[in-house]
C-alpha atoms as a PDB file:
ATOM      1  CA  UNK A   1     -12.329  81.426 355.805  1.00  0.00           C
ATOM      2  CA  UNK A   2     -16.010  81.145 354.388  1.00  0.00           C
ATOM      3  CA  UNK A   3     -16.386  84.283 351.968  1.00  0.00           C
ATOM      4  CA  UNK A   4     -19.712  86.041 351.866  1.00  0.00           C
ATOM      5  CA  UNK A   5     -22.452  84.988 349.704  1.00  0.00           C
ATOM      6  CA  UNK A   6     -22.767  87.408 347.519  1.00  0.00           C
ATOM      7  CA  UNK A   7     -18.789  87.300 346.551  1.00  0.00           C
ATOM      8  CA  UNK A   8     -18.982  83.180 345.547  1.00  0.00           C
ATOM      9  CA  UNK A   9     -22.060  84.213 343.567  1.00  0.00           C
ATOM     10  CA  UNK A  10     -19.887  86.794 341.907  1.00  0.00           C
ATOM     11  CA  UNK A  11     -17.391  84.078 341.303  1.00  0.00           C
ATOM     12  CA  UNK A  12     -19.932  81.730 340.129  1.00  0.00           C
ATOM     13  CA  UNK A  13     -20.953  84.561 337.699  1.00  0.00           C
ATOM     14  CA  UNK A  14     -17.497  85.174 336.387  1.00  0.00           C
ATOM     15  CA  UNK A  15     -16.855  81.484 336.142  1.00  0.00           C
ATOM     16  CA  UNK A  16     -20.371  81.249 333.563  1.00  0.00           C
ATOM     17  CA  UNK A  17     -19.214  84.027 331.802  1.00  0.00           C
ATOM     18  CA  UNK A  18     -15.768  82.640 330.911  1.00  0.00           C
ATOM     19  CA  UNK A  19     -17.708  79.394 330.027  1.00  0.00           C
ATOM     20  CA  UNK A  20     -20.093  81.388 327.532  1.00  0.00           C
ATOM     21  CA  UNK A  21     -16.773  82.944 325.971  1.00  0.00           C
ATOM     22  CA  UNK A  22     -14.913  79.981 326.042  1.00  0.00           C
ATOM     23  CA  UNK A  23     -17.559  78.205 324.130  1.00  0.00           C
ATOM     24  CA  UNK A  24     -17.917  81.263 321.458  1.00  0.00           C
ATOM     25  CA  UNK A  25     -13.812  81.306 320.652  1.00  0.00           C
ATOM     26  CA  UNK A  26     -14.598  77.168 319.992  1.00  0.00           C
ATOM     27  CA  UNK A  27     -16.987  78.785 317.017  1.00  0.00           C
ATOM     28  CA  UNK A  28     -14.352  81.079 316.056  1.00  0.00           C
ATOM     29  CA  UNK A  29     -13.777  80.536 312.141  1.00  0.00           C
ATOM     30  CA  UNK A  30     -10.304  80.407 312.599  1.00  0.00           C
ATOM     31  CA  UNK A  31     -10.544  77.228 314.657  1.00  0.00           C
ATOM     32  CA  UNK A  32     -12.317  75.105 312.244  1.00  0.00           C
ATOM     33  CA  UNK A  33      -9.611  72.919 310.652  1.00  0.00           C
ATOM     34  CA  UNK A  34      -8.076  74.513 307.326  1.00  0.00           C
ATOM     35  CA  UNK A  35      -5.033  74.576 305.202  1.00  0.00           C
ATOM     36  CA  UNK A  36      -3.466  76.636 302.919  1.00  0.00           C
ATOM     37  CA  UNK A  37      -2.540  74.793 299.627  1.00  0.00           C
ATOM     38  CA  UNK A  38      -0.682  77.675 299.177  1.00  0.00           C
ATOM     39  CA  UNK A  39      -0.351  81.179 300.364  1.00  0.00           C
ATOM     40  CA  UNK A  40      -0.498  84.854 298.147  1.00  0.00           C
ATOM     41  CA  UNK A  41       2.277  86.505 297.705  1.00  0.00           C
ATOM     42  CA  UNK A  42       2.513  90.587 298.360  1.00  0.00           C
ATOM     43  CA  UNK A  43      -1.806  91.814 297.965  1.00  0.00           C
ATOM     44  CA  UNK A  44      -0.996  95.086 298.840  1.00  0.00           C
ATOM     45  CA  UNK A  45      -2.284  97.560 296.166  1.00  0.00           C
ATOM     46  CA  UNK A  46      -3.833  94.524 294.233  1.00  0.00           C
ATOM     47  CA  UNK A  47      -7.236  93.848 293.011  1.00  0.00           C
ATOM     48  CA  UNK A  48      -8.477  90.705 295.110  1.00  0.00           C
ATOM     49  CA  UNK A  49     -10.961  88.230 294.846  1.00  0.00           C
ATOM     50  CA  UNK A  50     -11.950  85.986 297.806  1.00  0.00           C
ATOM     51  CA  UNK A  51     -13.881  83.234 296.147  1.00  0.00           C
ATOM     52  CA  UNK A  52     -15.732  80.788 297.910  1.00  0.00           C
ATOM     53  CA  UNK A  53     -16.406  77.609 296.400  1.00  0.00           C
ATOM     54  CA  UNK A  54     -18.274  74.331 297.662  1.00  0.00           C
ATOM     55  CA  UNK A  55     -18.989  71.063 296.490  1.00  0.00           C
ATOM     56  CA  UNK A  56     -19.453  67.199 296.787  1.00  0.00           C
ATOM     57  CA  UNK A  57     -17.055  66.145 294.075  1.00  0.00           C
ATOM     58  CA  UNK A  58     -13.039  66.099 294.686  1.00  0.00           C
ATOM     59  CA  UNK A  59     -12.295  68.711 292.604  1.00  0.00           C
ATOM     60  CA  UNK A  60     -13.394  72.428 292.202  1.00  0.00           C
ATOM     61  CA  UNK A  61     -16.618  72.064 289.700  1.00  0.00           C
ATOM     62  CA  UNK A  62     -16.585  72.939 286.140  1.00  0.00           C
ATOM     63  CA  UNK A  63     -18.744  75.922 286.515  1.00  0.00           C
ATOM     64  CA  UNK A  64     -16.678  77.615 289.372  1.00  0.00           C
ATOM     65  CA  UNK A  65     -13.456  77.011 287.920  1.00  0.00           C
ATOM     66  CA  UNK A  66     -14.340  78.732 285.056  1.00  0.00           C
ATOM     67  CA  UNK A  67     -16.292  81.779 287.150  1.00  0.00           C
ATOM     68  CA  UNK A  68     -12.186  81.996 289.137  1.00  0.00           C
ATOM     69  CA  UNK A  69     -10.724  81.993 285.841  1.00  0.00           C
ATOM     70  CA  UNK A  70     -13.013  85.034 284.528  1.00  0.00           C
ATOM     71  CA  UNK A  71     -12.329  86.854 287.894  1.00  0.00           C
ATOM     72  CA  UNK A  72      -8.489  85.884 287.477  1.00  0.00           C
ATOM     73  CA  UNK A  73      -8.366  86.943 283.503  1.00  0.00           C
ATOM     74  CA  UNK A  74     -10.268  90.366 284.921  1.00  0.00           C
ATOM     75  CA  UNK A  75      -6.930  91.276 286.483  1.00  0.00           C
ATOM     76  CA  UNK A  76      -8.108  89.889 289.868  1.00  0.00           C
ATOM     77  CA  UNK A  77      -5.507  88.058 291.960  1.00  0.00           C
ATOM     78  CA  UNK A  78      -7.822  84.770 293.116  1.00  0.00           C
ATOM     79  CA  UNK A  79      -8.070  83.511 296.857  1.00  0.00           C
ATOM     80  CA  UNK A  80      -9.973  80.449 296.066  1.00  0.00           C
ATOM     81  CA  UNK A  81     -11.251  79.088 299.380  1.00  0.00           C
ATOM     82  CA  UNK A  82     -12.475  75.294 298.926  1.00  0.00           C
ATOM     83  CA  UNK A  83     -14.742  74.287 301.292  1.00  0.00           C
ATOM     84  CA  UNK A  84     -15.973  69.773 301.551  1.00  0.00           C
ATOM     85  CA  UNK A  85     -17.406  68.236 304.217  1.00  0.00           C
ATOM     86  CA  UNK A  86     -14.554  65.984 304.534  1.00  0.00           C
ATOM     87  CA  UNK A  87     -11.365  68.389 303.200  1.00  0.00           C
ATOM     88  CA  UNK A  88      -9.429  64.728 303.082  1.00  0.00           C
ATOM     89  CA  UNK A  89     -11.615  63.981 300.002  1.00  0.00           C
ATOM     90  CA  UNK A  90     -10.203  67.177 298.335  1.00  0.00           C
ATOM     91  CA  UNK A  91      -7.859  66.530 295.130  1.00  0.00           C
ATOM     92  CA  UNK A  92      -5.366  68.887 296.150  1.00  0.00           C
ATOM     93  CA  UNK A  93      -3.560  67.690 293.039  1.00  0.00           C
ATOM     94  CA  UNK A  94      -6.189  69.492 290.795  1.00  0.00           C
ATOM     95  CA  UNK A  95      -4.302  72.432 288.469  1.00  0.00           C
ATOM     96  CA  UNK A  96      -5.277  75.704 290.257  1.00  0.00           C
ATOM     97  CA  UNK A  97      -2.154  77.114 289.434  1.00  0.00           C
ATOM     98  CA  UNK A  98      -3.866  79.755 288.015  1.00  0.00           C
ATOM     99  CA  UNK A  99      -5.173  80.948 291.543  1.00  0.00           C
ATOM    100  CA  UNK A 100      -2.671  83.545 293.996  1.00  0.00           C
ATOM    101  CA  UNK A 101      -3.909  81.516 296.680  1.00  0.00           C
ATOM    102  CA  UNK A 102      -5.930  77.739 297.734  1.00  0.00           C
ATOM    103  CA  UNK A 103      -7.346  77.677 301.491  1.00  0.00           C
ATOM    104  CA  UNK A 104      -8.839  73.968 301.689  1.00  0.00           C
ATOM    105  CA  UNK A 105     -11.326  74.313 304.556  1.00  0.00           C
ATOM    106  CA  UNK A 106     -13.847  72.553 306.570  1.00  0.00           C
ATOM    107  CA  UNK A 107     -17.633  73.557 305.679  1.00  0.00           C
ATOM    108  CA  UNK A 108     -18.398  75.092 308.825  1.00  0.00           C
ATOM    109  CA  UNK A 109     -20.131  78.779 308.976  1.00  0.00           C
ATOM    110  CA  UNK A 110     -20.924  78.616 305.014  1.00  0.00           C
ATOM    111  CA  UNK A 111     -19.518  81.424 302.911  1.00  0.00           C
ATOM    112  CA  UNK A 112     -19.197  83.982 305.635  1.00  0.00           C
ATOM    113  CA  UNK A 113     -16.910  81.690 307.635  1.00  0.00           C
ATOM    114  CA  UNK A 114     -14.952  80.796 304.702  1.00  0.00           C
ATOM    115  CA  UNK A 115     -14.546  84.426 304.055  1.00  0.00           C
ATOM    116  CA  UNK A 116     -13.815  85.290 307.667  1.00  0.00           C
ATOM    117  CA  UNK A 117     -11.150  82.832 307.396  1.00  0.00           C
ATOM    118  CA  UNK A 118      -8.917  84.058 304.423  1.00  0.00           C
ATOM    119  CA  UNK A 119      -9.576  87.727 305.953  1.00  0.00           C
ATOM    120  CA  UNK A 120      -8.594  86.448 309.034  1.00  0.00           C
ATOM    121  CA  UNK A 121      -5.868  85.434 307.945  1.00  0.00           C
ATOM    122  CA  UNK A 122      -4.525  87.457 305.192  1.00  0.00           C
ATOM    123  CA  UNK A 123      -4.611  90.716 307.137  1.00  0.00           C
ATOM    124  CA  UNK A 124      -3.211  92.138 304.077  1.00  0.00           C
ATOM    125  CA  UNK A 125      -6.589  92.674 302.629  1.00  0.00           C
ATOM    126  CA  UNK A 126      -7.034  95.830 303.838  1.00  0.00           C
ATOM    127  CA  UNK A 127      -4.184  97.240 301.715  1.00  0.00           C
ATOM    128  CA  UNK A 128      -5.648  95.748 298.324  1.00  0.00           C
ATOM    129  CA  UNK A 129      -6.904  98.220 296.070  1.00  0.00           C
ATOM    130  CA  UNK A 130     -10.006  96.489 295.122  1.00  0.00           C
ATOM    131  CA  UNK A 131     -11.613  93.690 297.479  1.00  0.00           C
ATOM    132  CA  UNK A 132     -14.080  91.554 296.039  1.00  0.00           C
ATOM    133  CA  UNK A 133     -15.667  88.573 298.209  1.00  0.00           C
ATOM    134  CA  UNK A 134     -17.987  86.019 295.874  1.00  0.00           C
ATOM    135  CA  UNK A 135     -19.439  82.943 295.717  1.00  0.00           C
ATOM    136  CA  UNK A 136     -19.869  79.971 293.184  1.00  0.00           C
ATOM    137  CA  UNK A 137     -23.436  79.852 293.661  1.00  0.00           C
ATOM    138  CA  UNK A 138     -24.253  81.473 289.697  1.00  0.00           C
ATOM    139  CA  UNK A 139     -22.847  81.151 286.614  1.00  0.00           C
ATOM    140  CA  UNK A 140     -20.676  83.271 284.999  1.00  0.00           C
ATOM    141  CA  UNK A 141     -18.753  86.011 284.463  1.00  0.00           C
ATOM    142  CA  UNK A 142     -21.417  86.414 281.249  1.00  0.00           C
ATOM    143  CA  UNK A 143     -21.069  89.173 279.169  1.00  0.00           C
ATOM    144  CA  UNK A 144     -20.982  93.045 280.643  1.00  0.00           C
ATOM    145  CA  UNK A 145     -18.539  91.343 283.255  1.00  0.00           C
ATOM    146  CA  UNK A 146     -15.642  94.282 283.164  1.00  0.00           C
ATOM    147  CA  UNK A 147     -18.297  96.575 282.277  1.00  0.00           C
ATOM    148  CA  UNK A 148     -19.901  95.783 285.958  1.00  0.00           C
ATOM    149  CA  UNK A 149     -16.464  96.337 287.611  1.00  0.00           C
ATOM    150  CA  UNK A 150     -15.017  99.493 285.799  1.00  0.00           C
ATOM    151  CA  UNK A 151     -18.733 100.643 287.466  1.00  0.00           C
ATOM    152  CA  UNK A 152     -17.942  99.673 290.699  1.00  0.00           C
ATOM    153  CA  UNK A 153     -14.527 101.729 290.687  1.00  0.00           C
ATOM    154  CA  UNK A 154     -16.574 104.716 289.612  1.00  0.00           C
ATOM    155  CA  UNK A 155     -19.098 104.569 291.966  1.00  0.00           C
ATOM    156  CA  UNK A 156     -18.597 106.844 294.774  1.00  0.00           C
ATOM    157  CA  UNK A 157     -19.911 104.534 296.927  1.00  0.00           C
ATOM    158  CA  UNK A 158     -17.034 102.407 299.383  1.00  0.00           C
ATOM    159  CA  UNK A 159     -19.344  99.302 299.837  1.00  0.00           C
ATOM    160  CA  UNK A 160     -20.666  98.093 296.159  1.00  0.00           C
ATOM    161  CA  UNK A 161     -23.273  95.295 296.048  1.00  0.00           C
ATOM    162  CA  UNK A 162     -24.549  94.002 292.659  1.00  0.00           C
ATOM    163  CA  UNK A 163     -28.032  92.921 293.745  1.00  0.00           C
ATOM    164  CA  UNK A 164     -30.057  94.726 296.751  1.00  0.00           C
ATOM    165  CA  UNK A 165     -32.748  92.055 297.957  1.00  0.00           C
ATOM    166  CA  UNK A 166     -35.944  92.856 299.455  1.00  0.00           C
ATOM    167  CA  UNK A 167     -35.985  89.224 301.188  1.00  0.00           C
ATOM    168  CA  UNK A 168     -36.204  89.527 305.280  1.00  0.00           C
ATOM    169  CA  UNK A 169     -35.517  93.146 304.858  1.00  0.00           C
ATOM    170  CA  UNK A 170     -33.407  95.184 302.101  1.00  0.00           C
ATOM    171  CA  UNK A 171     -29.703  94.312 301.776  1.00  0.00           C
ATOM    172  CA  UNK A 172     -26.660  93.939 299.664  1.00  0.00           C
ATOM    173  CA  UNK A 173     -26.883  90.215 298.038  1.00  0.00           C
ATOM    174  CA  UNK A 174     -24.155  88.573 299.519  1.00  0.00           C
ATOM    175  CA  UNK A 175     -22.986  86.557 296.486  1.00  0.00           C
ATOM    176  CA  UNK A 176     -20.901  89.329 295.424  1.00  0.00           C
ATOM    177  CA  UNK A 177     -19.671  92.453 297.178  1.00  0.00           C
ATOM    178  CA  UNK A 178     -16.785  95.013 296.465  1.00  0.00           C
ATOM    179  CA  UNK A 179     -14.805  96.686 299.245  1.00  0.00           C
ATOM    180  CA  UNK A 180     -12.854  99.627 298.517  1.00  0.00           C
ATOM    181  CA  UNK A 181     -10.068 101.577 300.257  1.00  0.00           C
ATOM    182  CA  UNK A 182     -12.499 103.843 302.666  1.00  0.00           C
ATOM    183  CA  UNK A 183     -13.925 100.629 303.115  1.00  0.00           C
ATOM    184  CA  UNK A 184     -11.349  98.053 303.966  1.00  0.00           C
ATOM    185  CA  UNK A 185      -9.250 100.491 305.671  1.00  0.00           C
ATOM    186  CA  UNK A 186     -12.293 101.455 307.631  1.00  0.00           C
ATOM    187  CA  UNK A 187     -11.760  99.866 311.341  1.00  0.00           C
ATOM    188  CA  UNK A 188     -15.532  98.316 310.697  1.00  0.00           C
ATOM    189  CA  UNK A 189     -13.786  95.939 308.104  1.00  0.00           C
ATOM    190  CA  UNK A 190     -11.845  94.192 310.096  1.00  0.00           C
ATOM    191  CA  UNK A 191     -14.015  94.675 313.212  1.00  0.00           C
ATOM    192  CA  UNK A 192     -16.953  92.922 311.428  1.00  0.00           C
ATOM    193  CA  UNK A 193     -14.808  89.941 309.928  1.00  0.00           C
ATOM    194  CA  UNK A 194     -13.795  89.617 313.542  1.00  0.00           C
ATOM    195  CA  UNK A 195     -17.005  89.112 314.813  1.00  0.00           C
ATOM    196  CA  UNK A 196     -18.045  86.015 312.270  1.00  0.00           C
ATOM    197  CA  UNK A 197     -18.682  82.842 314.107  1.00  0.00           C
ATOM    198  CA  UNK A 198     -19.936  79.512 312.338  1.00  0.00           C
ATOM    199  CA  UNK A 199     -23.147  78.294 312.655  1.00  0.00           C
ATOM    200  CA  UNK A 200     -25.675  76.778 309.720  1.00  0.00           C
ATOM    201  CA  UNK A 201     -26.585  78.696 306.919  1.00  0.00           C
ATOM    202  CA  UNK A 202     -29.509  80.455 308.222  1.00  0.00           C
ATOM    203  CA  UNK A 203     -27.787  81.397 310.810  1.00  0.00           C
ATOM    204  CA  UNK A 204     -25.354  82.790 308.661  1.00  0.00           C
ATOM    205  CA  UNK A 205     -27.778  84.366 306.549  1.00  0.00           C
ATOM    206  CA  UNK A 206     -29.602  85.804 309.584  1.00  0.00           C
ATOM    207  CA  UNK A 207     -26.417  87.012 311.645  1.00  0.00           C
ATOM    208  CA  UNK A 208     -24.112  88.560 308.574  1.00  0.00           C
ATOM    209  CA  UNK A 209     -26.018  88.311 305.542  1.00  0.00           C
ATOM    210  CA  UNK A 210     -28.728  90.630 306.403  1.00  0.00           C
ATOM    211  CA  UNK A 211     -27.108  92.872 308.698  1.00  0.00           C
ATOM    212  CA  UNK A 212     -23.904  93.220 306.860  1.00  0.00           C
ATOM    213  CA  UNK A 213     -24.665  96.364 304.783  1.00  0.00           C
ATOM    214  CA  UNK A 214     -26.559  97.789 308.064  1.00  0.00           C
ATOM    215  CA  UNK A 215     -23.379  97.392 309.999  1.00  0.00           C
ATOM    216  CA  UNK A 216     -21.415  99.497 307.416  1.00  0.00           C
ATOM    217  CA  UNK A 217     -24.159 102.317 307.278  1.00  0.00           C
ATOM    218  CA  UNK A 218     -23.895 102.588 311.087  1.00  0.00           C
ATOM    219  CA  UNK A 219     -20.298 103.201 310.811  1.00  0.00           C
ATOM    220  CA  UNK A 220     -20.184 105.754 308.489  1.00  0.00           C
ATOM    221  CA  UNK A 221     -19.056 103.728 305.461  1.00  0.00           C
ATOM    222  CA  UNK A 222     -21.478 104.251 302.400  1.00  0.00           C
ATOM    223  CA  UNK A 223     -22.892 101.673 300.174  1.00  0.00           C
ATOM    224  CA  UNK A 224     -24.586 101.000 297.245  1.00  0.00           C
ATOM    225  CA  UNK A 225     -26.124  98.391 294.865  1.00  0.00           C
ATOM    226  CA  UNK A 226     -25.519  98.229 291.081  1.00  0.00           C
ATOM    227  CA  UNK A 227     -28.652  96.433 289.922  1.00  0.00           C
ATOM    228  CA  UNK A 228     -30.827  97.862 292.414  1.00  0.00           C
ATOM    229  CA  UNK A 229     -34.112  96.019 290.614  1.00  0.00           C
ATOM    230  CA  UNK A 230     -36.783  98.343 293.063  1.00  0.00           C
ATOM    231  CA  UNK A 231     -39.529  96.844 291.072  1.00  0.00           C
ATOM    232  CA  UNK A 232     -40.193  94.447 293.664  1.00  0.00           C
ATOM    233  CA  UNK A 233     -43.683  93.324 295.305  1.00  0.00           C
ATOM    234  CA  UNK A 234     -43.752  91.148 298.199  1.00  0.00           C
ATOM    235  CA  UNK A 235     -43.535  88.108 298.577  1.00  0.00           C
ATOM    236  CA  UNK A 236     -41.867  88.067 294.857  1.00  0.00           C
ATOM    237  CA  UNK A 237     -38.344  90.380 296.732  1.00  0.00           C
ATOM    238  CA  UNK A 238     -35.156  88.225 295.088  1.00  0.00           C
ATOM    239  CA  UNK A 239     -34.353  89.982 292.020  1.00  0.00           C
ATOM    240  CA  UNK A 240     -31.749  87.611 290.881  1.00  0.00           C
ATOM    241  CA  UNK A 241     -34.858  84.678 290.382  1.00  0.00           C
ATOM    242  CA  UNK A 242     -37.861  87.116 289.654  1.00  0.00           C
ATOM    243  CA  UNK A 243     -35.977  89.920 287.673  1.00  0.00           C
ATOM    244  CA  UNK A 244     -33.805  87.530 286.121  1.00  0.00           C
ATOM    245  CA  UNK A 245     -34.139  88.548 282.788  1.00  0.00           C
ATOM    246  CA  UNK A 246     -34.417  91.960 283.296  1.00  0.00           C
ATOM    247  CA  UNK A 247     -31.324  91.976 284.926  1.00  0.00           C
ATOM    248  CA  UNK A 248     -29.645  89.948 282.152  1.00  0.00           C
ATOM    249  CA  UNK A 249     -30.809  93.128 280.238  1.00  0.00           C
ATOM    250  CA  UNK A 250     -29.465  95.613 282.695  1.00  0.00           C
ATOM    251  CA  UNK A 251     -25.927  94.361 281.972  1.00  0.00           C
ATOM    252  CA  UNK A 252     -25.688  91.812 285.534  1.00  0.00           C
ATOM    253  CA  UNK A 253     -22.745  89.357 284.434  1.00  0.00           C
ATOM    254  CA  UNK A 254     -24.455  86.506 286.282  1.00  0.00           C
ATOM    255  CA  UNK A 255     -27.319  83.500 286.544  1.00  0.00           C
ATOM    256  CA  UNK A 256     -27.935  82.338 289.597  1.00  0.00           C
ATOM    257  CA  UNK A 257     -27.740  78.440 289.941  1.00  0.00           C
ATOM    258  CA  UNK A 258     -30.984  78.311 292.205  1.00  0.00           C
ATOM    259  CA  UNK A 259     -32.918  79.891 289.442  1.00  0.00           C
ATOM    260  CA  UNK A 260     -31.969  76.671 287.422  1.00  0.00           C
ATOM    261  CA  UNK A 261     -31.963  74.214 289.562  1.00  0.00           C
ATOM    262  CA  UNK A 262     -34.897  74.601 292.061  1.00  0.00           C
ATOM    263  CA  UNK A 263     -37.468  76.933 289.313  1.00  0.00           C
ATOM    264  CA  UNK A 264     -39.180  78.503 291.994  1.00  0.00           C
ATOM    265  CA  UNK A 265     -43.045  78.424 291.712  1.00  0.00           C
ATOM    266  CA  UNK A 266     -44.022  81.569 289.794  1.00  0.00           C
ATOM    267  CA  UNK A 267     -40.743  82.028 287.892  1.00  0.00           C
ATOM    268  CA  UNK A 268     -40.538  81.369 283.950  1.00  0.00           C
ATOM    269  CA  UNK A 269     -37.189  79.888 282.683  1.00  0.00           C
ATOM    270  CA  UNK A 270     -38.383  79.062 279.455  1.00  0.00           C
ATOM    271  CA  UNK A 271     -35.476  80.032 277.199  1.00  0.00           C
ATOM    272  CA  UNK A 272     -32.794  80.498 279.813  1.00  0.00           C
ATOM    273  CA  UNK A 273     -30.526  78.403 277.777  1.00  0.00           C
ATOM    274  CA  UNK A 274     -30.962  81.175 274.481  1.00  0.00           C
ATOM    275  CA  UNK A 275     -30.475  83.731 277.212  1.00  0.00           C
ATOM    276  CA  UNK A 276     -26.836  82.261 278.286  1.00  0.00           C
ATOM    277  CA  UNK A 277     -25.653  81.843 274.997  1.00  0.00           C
ATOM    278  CA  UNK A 278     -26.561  85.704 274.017  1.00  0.00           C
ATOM    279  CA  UNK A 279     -24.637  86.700 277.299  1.00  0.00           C
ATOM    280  CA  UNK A 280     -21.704  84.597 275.720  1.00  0.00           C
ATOM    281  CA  UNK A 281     -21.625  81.057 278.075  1.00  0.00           C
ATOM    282  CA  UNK A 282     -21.912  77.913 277.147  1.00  0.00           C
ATOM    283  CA  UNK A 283     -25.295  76.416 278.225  1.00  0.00           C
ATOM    284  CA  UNK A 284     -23.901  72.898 278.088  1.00  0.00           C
ATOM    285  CA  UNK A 285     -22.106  73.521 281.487  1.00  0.00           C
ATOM    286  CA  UNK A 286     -24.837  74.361 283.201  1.00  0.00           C
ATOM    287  CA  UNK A 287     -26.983  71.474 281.910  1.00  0.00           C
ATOM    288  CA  UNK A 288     -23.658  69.554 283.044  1.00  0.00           C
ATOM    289  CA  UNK A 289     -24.323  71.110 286.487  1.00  0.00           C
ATOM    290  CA  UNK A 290     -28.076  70.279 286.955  1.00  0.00           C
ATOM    291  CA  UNK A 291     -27.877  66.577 285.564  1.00  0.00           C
ATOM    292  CA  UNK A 292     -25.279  66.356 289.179  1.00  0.00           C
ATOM    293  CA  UNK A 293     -27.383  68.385 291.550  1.00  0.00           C
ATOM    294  CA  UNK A 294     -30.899  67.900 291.097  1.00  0.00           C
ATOM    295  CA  UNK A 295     -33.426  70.194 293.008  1.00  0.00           C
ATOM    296  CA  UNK A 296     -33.092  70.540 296.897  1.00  0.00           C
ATOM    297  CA  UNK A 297     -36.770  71.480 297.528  1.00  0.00           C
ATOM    298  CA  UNK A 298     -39.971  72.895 295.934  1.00  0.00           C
ATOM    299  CA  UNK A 299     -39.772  76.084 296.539  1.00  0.00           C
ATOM    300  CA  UNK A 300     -41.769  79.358 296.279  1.00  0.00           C
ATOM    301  CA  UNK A 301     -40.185  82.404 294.816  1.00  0.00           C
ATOM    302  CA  UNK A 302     -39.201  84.473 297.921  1.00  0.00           C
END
């Protein structure tokens, strides 16, 4: 029996739409290859710390290793997330003992994927006490580190952010943010780390970055950032490159890597090497770090 036009165009429909779906579970985080090097024990209760960390070498840099061991020696059990390339190049004989947990993953969908994926799959999250998600993109923990945190845990705020950009619109820098209980219990937690699909790192940026701390607001959770930096005039809207020092002074724990690396048109360094040894780190490690990654592009101070 011939069916009616407008029921095969139905089925046609249908048929797309379990296509388009099909095609957006293949992007699902979960599905990009990973392994766990080893797995947490019991999280609930605990202070956690999520820490992505990427690279080109075999082994987990100098300069993030010693940013996990500062979150670790903070009381923070570490979920150290290594993301290559090419995992198979990984030196999964490296000593991370001192991390709860090692996911070795694919680079696919940047740091939110690689966050996505630990959440994903450590449902457990949600009954930690204190949830921090971070990146090895700046140096540190400098001075003023515990001082930051023991703020966080007094702020009334459920969603803390260190830094709150003016880039593309305000939001909650991404490089470090704090969940806690009214947060992670909150069904927008695990609704939002649900939705995370890869893609490249503007897509990333575009897609969770930037809406993240919206998405929050619009479910009732409330948020706030530490360093909030409002003296900001476009186009000069990243506080972490054009406040840097005044941040420094402010108590912020951190450098970011981009500031050293790429020196964004506008932006004096001069003397950032007196200004990490005053906030207690060793400039030698970062001067390790830019002799290895030399400057991805000219860039203007955004």
């Amino acid at each position: 029996m011939r069916l009616p036009g407008y029921i095969r165009l139905r089925n046609v429909t249908r048929l797309l739409t379990d296509e388009v779906k099909a095609r957006r579970r293949d992007t699902d985080p979960l599905r990009t290859w990973r392994k766990w090097l080893r797995r947490p024990g019991s999280l609930d209760g605990r202070d956690v710390c999520v820490l992505m960390s990427w690279g080109r070498d075999p082994s987990v840099s100098e300069h993030a290793l010693i940013l996990a061991r500062g979150w670790a020696a903070a009381g923070f059990a570490v979920v150290l997330v290594v993301a290559r390339d090419d995992p198979r190049t990984f030196d999964t004989e490296q000593d991370l003992s001192f991390c709860e947990a090692v996911l070795l993953r694919a680079n696919s969908g940047y740091d939110f994927g690689a966050w996505a994926a630990a959440i994903r799959d450590l449902p457990e999250l949600t009954n930690a006490g204190l949830l921090a998600i971070a990146n090895d993109s700046v140096l540190g923990p400098l001075n003023g580190f515990t001082t930051m945190i023991d703020e966080v845990r007094r702020h009334p705020a459920a969603l803390v952010g260190a830094v709150r950009s003016l880039e593309q619109g305000s939001h909650l820098q991404s490089f470090i943010l704090f969940f806690k209980p009214a947060a992670l219990r909150h069904p927008a937690f695990t609704r939002f780390w649900r939705k995370v699909r890869d893609g490249d790192r503007d897509w990333a940026i575009r897609r969770y970055e930037l809406s993240l701390e919206r998405w929050f607001i619009r479910s009732g959770v409330t948020t706030a950032a530490l360093f909030p930096r409002v003296d900001q005039t476009p186009p000069f809207t990243n506080p972490t490159l054009v406040n840097w020092r005044a941040l420094l002074a402010d108590g912020f724990p951190f450098i970011k890597l981009q500031l050293l690396r790429d020196v964004p048109d506008g932006i004096d360094i001069n003397g950032w090497e007196a200004a990490l040894t005053m906030a207690g780190y060793d400039p030698a490690i970062a001067q390790r770090y830019l002799t290895t990654n030399p400057p991805r592009i000219a860039i203007t101070a955004p």
